[in-house]
C-alpha atoms as a PDB file:
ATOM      1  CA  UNK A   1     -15.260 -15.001  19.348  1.00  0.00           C
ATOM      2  CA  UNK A   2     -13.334 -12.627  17.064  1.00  0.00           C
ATOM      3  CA  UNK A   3      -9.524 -12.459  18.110  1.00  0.00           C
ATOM      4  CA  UNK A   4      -8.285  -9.059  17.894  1.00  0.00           C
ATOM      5  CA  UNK A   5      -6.375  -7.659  14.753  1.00  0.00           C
ATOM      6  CA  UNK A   6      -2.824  -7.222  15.806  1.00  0.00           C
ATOM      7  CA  UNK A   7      -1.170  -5.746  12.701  1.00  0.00           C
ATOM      8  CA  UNK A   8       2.776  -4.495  12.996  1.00  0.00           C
ATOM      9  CA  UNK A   9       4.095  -1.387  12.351  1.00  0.00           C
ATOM     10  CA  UNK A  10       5.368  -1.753   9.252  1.00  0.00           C
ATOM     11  CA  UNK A  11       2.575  -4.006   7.586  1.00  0.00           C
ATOM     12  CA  UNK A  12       0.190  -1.310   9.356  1.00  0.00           C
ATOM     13  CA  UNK A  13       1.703   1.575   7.047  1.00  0.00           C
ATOM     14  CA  UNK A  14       1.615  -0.559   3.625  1.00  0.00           C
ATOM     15  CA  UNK A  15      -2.083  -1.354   4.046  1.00  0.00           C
ATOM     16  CA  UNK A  16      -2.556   2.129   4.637  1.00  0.00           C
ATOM     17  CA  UNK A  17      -0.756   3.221   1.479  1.00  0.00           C
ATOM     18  CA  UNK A  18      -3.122   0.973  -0.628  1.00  0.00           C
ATOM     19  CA  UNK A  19      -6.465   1.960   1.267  1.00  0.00           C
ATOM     20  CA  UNK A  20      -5.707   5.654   0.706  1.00  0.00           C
ATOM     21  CA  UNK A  21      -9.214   7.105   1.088  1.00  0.00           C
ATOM     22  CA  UNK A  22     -11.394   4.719   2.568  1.00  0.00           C
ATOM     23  CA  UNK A  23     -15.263   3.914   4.316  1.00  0.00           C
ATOM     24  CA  UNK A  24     -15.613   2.262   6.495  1.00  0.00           C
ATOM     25  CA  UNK A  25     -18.208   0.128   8.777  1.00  0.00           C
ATOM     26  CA  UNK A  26     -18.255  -1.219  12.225  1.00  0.00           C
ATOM     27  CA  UNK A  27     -19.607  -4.466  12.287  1.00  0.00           C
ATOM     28  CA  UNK A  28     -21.056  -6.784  15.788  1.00  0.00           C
ATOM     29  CA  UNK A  29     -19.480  -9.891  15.236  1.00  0.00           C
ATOM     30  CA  UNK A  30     -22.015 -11.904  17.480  1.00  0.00           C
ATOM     31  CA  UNK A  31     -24.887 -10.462  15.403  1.00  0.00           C
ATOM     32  CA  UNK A  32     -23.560  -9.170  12.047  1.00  0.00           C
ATOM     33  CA  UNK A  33     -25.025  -6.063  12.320  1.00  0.00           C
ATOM     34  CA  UNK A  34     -23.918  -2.674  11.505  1.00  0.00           C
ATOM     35  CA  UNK A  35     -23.432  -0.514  14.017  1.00  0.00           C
ATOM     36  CA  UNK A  36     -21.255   2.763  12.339  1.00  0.00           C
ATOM     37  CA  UNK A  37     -19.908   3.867   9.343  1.00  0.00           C
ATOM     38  CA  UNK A  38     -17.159   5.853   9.121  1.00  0.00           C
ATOM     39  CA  UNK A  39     -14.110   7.705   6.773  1.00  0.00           C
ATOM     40  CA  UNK A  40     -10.699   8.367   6.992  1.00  0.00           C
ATOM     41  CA  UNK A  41      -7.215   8.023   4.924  1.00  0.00           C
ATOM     42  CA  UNK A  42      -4.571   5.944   4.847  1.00  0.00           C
ATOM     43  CA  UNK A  43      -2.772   8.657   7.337  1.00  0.00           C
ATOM     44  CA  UNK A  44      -4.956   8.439  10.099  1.00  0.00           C
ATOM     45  CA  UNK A  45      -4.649   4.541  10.341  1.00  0.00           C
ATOM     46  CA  UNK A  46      -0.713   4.513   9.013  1.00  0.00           C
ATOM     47  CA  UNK A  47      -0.185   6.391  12.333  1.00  0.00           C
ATOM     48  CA  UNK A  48      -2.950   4.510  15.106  1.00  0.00           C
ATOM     49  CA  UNK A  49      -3.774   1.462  13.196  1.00  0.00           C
ATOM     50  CA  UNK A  50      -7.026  -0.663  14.029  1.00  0.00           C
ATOM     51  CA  UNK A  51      -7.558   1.046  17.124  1.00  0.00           C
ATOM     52  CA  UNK A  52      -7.767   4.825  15.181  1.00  0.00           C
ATOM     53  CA  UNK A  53     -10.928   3.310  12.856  1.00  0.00           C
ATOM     54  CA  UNK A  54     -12.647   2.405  16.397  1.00  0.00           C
ATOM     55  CA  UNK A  55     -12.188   5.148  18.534  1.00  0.00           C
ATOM     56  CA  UNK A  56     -10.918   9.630  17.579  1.00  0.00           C
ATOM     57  CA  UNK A  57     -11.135  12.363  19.026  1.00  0.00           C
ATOM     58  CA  UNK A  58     -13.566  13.712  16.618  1.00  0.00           C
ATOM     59  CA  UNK A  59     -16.317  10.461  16.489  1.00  0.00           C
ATOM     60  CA  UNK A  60     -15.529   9.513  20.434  1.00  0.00           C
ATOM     61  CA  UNK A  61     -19.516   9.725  20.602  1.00  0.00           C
ATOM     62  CA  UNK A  62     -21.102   8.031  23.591  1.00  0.00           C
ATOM     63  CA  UNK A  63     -22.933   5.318  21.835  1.00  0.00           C
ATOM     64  CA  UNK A  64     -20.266   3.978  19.359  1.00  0.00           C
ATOM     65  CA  UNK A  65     -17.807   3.577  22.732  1.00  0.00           C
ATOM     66  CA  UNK A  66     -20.793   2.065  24.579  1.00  0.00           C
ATOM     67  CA  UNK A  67     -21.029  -0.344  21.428  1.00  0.00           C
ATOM     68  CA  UNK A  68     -17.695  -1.272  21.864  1.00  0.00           C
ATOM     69  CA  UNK A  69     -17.168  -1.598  25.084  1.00  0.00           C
ATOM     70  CA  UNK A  70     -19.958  -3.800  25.301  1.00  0.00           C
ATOM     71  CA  UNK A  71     -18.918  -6.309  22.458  1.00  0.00           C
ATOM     72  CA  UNK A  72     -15.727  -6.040  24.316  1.00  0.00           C
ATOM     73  CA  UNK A  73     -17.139  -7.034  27.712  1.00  0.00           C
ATOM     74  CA  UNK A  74     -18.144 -10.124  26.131  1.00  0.00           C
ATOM     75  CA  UNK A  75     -14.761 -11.042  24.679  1.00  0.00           C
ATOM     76  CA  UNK A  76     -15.193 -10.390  21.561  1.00  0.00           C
ATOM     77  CA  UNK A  77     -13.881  -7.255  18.517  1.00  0.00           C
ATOM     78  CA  UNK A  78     -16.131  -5.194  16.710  1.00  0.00           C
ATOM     79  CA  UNK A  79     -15.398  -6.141  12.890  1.00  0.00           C
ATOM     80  CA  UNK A  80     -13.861  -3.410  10.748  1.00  0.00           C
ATOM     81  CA  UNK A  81     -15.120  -3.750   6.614  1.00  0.00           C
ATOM     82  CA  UNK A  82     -13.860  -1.474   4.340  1.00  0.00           C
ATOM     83  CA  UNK A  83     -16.737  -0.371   2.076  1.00  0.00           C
ATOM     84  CA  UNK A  84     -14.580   1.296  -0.609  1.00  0.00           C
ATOM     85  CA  UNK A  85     -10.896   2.587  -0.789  1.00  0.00           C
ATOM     86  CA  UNK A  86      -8.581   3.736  -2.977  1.00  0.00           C
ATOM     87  CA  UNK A  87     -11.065   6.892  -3.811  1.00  0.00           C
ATOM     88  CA  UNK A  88      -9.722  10.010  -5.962  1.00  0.00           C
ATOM     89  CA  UNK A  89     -10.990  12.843  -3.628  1.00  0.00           C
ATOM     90  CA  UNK A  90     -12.939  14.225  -0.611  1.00  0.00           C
ATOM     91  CA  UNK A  91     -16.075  14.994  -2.223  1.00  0.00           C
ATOM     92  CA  UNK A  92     -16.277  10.785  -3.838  1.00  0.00           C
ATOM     93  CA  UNK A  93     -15.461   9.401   0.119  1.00  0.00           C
ATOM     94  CA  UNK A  94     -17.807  11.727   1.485  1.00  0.00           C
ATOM     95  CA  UNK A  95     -20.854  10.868  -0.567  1.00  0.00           C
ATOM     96  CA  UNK A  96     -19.890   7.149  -0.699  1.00  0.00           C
ATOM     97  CA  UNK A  97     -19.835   7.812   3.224  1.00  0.00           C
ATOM     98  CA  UNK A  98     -23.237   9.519   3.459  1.00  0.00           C
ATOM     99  CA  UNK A  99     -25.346   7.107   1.272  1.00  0.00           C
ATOM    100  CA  UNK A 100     -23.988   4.120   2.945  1.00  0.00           C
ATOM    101  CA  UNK A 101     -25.662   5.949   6.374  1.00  0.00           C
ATOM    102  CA  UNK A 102     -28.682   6.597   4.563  1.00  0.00           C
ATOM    103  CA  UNK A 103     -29.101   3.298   3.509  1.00  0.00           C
ATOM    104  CA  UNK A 104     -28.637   1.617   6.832  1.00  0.00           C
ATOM    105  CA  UNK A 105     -30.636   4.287   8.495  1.00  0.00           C
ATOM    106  CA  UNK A 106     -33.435   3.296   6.232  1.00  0.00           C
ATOM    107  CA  UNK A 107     -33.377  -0.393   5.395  1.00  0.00           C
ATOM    108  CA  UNK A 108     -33.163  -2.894   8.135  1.00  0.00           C
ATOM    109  CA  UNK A 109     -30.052  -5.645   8.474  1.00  0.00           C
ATOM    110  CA  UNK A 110     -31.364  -8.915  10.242  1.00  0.00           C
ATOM    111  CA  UNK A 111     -29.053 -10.480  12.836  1.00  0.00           C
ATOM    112  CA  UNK A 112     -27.241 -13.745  11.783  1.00  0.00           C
ATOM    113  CA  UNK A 113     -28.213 -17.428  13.425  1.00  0.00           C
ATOM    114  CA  UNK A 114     -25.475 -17.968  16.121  1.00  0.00           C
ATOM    115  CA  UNK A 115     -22.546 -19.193  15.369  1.00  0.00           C
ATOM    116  CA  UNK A 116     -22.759 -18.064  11.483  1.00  0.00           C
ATOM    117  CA  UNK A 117     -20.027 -15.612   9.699  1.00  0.00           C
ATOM    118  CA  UNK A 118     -21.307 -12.887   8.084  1.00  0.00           C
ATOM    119  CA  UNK A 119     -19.225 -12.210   4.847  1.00  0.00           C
ATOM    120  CA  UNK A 120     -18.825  -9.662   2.074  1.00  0.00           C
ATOM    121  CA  UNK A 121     -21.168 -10.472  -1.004  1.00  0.00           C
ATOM    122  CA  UNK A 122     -22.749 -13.868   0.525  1.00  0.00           C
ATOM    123  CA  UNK A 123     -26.176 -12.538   0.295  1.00  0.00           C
ATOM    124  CA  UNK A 124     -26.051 -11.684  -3.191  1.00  0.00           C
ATOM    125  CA  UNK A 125     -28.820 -13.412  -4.299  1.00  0.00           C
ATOM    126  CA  UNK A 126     -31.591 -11.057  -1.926  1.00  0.00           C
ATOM    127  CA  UNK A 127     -30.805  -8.281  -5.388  1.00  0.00           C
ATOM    128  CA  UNK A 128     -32.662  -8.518  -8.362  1.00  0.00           C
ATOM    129  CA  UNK A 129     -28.819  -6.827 -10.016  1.00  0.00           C
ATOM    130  CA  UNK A 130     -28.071  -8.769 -13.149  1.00  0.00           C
ATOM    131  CA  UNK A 131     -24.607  -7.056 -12.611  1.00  0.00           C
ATOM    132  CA  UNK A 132     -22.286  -5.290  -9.589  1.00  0.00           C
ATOM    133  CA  UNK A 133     -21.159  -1.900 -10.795  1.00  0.00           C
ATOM    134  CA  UNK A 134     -16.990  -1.803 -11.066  1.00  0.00           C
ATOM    135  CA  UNK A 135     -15.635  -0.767  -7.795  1.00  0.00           C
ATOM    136  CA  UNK A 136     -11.821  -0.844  -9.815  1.00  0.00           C
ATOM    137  CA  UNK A 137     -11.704  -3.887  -7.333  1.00  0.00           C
ATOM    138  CA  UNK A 138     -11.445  -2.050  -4.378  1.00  0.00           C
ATOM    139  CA  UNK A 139     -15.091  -3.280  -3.391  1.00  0.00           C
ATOM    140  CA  UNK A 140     -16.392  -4.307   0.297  1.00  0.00           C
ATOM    141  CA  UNK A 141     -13.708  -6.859   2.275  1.00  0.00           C
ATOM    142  CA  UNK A 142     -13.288  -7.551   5.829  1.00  0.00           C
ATOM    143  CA  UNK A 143     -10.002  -5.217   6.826  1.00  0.00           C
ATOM    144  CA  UNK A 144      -8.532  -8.869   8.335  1.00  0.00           C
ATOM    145  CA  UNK A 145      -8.630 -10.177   5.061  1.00  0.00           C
ATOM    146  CA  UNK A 146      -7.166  -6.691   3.471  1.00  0.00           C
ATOM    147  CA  UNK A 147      -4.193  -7.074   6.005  1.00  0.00           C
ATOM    148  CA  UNK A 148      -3.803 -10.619   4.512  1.00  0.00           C
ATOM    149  CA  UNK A 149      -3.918  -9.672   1.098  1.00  0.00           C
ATOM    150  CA  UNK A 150      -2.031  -6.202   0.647  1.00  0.00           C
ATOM    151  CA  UNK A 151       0.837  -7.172   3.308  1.00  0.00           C
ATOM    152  CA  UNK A 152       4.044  -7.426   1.755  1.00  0.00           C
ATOM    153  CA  UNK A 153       6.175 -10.417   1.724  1.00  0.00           C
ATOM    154  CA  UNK A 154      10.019 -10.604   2.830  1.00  0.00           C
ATOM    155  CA  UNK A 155      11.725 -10.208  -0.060  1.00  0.00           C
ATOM    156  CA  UNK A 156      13.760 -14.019  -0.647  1.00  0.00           C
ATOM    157  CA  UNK A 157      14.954 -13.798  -4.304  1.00  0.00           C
ATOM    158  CA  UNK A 158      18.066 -15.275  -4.964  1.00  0.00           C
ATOM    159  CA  UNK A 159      18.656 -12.470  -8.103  1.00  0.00           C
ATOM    160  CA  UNK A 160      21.412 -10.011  -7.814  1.00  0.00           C
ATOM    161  CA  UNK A 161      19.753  -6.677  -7.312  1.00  0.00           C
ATOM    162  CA  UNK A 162      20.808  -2.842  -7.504  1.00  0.00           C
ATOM    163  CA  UNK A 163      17.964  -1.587  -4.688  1.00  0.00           C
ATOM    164  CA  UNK A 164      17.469   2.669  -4.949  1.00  0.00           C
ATOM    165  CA  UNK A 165      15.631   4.077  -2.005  1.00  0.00           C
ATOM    166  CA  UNK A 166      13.310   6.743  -2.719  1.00  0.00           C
ATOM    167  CA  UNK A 167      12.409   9.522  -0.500  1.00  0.00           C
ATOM    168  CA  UNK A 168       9.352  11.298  -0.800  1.00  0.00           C
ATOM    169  CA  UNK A 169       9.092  13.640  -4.173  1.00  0.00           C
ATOM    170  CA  UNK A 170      10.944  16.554  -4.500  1.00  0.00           C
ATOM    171  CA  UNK A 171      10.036  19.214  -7.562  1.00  0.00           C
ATOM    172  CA  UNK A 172      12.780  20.587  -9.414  1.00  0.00           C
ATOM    173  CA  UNK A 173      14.353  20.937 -12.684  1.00  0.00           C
ATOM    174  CA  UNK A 174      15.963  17.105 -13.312  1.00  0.00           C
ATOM    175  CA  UNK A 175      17.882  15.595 -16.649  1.00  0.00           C
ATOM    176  CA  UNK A 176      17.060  12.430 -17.237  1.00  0.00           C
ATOM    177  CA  UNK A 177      19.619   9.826 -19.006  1.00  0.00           C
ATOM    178  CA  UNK A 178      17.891  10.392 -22.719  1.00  0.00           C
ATOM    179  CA  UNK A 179      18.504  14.561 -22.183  1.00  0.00           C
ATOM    180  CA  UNK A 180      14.520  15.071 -21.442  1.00  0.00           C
ATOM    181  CA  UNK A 181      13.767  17.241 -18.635  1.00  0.00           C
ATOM    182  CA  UNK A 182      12.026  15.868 -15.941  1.00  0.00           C
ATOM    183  CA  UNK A 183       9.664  17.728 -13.080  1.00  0.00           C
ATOM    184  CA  UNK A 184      11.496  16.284 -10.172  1.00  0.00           C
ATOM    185  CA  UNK A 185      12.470  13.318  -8.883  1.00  0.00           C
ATOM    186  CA  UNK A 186      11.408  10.783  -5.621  1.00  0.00           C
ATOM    187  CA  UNK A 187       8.386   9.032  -5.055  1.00  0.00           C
ATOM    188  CA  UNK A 188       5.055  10.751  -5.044  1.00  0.00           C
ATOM    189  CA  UNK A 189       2.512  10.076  -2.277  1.00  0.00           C
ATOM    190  CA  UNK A 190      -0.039   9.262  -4.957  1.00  0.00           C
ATOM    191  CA  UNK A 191       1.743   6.432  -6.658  1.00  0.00           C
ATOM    192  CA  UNK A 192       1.403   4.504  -3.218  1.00  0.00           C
ATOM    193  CA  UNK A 193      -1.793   2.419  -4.478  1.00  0.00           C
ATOM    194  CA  UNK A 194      -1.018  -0.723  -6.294  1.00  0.00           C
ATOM    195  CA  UNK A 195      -3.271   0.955  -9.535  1.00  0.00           C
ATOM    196  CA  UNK A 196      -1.695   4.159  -9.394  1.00  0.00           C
ATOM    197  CA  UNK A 197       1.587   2.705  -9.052  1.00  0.00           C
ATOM    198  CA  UNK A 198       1.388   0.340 -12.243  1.00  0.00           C
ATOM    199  CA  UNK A 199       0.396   3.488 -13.968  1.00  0.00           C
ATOM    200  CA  UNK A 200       3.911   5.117 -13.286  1.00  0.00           C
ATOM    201  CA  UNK A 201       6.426   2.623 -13.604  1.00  0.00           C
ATOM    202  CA  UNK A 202       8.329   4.992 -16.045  1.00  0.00           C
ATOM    203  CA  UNK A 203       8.217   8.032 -14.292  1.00  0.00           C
ATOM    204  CA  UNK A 204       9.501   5.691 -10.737  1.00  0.00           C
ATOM    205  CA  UNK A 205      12.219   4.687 -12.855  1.00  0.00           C
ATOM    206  CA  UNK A 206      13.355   8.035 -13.756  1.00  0.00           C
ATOM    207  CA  UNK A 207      13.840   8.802 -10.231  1.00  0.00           C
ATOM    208  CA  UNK A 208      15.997   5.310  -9.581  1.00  0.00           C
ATOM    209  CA  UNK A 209      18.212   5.507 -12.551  1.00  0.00           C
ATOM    210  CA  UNK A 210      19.892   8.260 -11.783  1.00  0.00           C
ATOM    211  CA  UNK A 211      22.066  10.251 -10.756  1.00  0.00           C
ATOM    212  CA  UNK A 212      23.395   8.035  -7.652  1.00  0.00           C
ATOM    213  CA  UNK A 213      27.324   7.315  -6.725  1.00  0.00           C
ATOM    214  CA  UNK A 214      26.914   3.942  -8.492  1.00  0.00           C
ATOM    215  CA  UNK A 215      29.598   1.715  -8.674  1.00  0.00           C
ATOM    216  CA  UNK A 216      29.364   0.055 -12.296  1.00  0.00           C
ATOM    217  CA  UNK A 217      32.611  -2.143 -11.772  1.00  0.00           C
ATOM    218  CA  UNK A 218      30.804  -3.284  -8.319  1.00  0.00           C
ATOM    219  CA  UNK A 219      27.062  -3.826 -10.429  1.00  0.00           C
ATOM    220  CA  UNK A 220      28.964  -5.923 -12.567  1.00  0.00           C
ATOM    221  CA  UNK A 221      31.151  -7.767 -10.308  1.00  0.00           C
ATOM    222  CA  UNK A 222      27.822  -8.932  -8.644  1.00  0.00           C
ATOM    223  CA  UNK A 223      26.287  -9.879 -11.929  1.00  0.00           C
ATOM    224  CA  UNK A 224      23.146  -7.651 -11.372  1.00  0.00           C
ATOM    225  CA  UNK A 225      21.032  -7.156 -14.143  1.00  0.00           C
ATOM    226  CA  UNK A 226      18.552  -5.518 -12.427  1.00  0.00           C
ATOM    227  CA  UNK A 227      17.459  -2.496 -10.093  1.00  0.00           C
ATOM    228  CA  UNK A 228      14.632  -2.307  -7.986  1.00  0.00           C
ATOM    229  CA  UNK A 229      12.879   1.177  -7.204  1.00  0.00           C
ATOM    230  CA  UNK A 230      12.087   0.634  -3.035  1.00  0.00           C
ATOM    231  CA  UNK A 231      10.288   3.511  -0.669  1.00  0.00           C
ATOM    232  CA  UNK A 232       9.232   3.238   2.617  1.00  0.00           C
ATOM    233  CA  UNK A 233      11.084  -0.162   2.816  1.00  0.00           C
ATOM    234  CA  UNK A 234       8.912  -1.812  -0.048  1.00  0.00           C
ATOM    235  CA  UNK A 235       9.972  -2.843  -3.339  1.00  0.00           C
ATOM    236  CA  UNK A 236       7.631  -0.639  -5.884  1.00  0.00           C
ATOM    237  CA  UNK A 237       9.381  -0.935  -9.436  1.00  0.00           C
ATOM    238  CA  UNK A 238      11.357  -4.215 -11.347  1.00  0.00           C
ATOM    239  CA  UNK A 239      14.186  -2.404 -13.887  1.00  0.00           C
ATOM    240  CA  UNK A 240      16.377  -3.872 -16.131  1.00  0.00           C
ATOM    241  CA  UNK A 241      19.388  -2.355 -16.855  1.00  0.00           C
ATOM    242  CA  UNK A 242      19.974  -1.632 -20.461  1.00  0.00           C
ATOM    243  CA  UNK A 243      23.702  -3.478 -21.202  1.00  0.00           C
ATOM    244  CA  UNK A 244      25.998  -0.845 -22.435  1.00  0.00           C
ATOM    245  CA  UNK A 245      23.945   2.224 -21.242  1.00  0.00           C
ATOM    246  CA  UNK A 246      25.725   3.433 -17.971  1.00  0.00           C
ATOM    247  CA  UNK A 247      26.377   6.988 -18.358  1.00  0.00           C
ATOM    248  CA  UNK A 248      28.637   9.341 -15.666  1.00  0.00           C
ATOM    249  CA  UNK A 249      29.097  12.952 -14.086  1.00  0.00           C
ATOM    250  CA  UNK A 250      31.439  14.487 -12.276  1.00  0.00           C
ATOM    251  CA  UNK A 251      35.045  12.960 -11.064  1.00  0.00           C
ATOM    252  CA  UNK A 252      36.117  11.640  -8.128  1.00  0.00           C
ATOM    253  CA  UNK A 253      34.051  12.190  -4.871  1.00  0.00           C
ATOM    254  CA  UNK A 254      31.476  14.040  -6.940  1.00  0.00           C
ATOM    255  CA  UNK A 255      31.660  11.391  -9.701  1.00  0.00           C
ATOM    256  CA  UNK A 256      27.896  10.163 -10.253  1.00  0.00           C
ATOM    257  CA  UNK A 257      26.343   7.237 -12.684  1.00  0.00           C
ATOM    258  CA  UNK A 258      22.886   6.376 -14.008  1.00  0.00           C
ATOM    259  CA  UNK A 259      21.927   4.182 -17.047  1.00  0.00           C
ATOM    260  CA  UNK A 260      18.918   3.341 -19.094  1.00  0.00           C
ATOM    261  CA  UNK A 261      16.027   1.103 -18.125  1.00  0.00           C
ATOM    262  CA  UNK A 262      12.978  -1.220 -19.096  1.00  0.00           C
ATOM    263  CA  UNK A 263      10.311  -1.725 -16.749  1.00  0.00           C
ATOM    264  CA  UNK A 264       9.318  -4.903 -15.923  1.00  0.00           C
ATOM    265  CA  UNK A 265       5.801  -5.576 -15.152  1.00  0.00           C
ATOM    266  CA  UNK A 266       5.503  -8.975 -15.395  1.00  0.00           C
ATOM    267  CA  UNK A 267       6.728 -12.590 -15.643  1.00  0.00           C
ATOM    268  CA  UNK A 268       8.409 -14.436 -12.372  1.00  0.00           C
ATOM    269  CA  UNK A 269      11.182 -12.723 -11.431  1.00  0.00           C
ATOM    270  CA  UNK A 270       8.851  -9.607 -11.964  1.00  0.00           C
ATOM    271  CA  UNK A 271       6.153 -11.513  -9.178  1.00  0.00           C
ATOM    272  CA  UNK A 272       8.833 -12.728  -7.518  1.00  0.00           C
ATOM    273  CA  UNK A 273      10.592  -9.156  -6.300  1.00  0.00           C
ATOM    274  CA  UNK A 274       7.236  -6.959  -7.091  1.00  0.00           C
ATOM    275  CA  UNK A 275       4.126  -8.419  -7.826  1.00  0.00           C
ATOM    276  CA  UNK A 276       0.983  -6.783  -6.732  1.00  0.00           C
ATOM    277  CA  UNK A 277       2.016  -5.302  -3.645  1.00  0.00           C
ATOM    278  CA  UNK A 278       5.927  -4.984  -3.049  1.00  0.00           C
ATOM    279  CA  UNK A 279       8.203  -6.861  -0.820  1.00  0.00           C
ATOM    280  CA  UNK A 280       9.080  -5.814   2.021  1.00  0.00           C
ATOM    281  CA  UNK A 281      13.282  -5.106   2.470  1.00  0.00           C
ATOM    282  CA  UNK A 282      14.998  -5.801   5.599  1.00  0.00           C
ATOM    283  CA  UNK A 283      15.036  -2.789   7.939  1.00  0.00           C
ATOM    284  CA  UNK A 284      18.772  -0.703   7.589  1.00  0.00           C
ATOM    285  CA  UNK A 285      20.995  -1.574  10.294  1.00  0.00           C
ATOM    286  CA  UNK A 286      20.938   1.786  13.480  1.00  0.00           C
ATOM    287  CA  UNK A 287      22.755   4.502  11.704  1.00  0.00           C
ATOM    288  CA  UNK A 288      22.349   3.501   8.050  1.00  0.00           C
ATOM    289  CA  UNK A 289      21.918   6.406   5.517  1.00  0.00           C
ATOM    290  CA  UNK A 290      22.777   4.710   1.981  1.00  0.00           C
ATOM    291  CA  UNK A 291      20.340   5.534  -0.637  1.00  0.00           C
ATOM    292  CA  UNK A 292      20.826   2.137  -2.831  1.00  0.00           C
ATOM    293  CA  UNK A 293      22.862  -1.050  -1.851  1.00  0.00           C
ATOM    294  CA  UNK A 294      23.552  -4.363  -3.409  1.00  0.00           C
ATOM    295  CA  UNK A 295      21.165  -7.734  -2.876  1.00  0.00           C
ATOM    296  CA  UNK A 296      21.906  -9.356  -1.195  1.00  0.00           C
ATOM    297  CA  UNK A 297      22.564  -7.918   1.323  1.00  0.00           C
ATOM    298  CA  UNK A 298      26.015  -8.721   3.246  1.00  0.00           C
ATOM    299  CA  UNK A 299      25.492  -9.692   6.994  1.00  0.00           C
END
């Protein structure tokens, strides 16, 4: 019997930010045969979860509910595989869509001996392929075992950190630290993917660095070396702060700091704060509008 994927809210929304445009495939668990395939983005499951890939308004077709609603009569979930995610446009998920259809439509699966898991890859041996083709890793897995790997940890370092939230991106006319000009500053929607966001580490911390109401007496009071570029609650970037490099505008009220930076993007304290898909930060207490505070955090 497969239990039913209960995912919460806020590990829902980071899996979703890694599958960006996905297929999909609706799988009987008692038989191991296909019985839809399917598209979406990482919206339309960030904001239903398991349940939207199921059921929609738009594919609420009489025989995929009757599907379901039978596997559910017998106690039992439909399996949910992604087939690919992470895919650059509509056109690439569309076709990768429409072939896998094709091919099911034309080639018969066989149902699995009772009591036997049907997994991703395990029948590899039925192709004459010397070789897979590169899927950029983001090749057919169970979404269970997607949940499992792209959820984000707690974050439980014991380092001193400088944490910058980042909204979403806003375009405009930006100085960075060096005197460059920059396009805007935030975090863009497409940097949400683990490969995308690798890709960008520069360009997030542009957007962290500066210009925030920083305290530099307080960073160094609490020994931090390092900041950490977070958005939606997840750690995306490791920076170290340059010694030496803080840099200020304005006075008073208005007074405003940033400082130079060198990604990190690897080593332990790099997989111990980052690593492949974030940590996750404690939620801000009710009320709670601060744009960067000070790990750890006080109680």
């Amino acid at each position: 019997m497969t239990a039913p994927v209960t995912i919460e809210p806020a590990i829902q929304q980071q899996v979703a930010d890694e599958l960006g445009r996905y297929v999909y495939m609706l799988v009987d668990p008692a038989t191991g045969v296909p019985f839809y395939v399917g598209k979406g983005q990482g919206e339309r499951f960030a904001a239903h979860g398991r349940e939207a890939l199921l059921t929609s308004d738009s594919e609420a077709t009489g025989s995929k509910i009757a599907k379901i609603n039978a596997i559910r009569e017998l106690g039992d979930e439909p399996e949910i595989w992604i087939l690919r995610y992470g895919m650059g446009s509509d056109p690439e998920y569309t076709s990768v869509e429409a072939a896998c259809i094709d091919l099911l439509r034309s080639m018969p699966v066989l149902a699995q001996a009772p009591g036997s898991v049907r997994l991703p890859g395990a029948h590899a041996a039925q192709l004459t392929n010397a070789r897979r083709e590169s899927a950029r890793g983001h090749g057919m897995m169970r979404l269970q075992d997607l949940v499992e790997e792209m959820a984000a940890p707690p974050l439980q370092t014991e380092e001193p950190l400088l944490i910058v939230t980042l909204g979403p991106w806003v375009t405009s006319r930006e100085e960075a630290i060096d005197g460059s000009v920059l396009d805007g500053y935030g975090y863009k929607a497409e940097w949400l993917p683990r490969t995308e966001r690798e890709q960008h580490g520069e360009e997030i911390g542009q957007s962290a660095s500066k210009w925030f109401k920083f305290a530099e007496a307080t960073v160094a009071r609490h020994g931090i070396e390092y900041a950490v570029a977070a958005h939606r609650g997840v750690t995306r970037a490791l920076l170290r702060i340059v010694p030496g490099s803080w840099e200020h505008r304005g006075s008073g009220t208005d007074r405003r700091s940033g400082f130079r930076f060198e990604v990190v993007r690897e080593g332990i304290l790099y997989e111990e704060i980052v690593g492949a898909y974030g940590h996750r930060l404690p939620e801000k207490k009710r009320g709670e509008q601060t744009t960067f505070r000070y790990w750890p955090y006080a109680s």
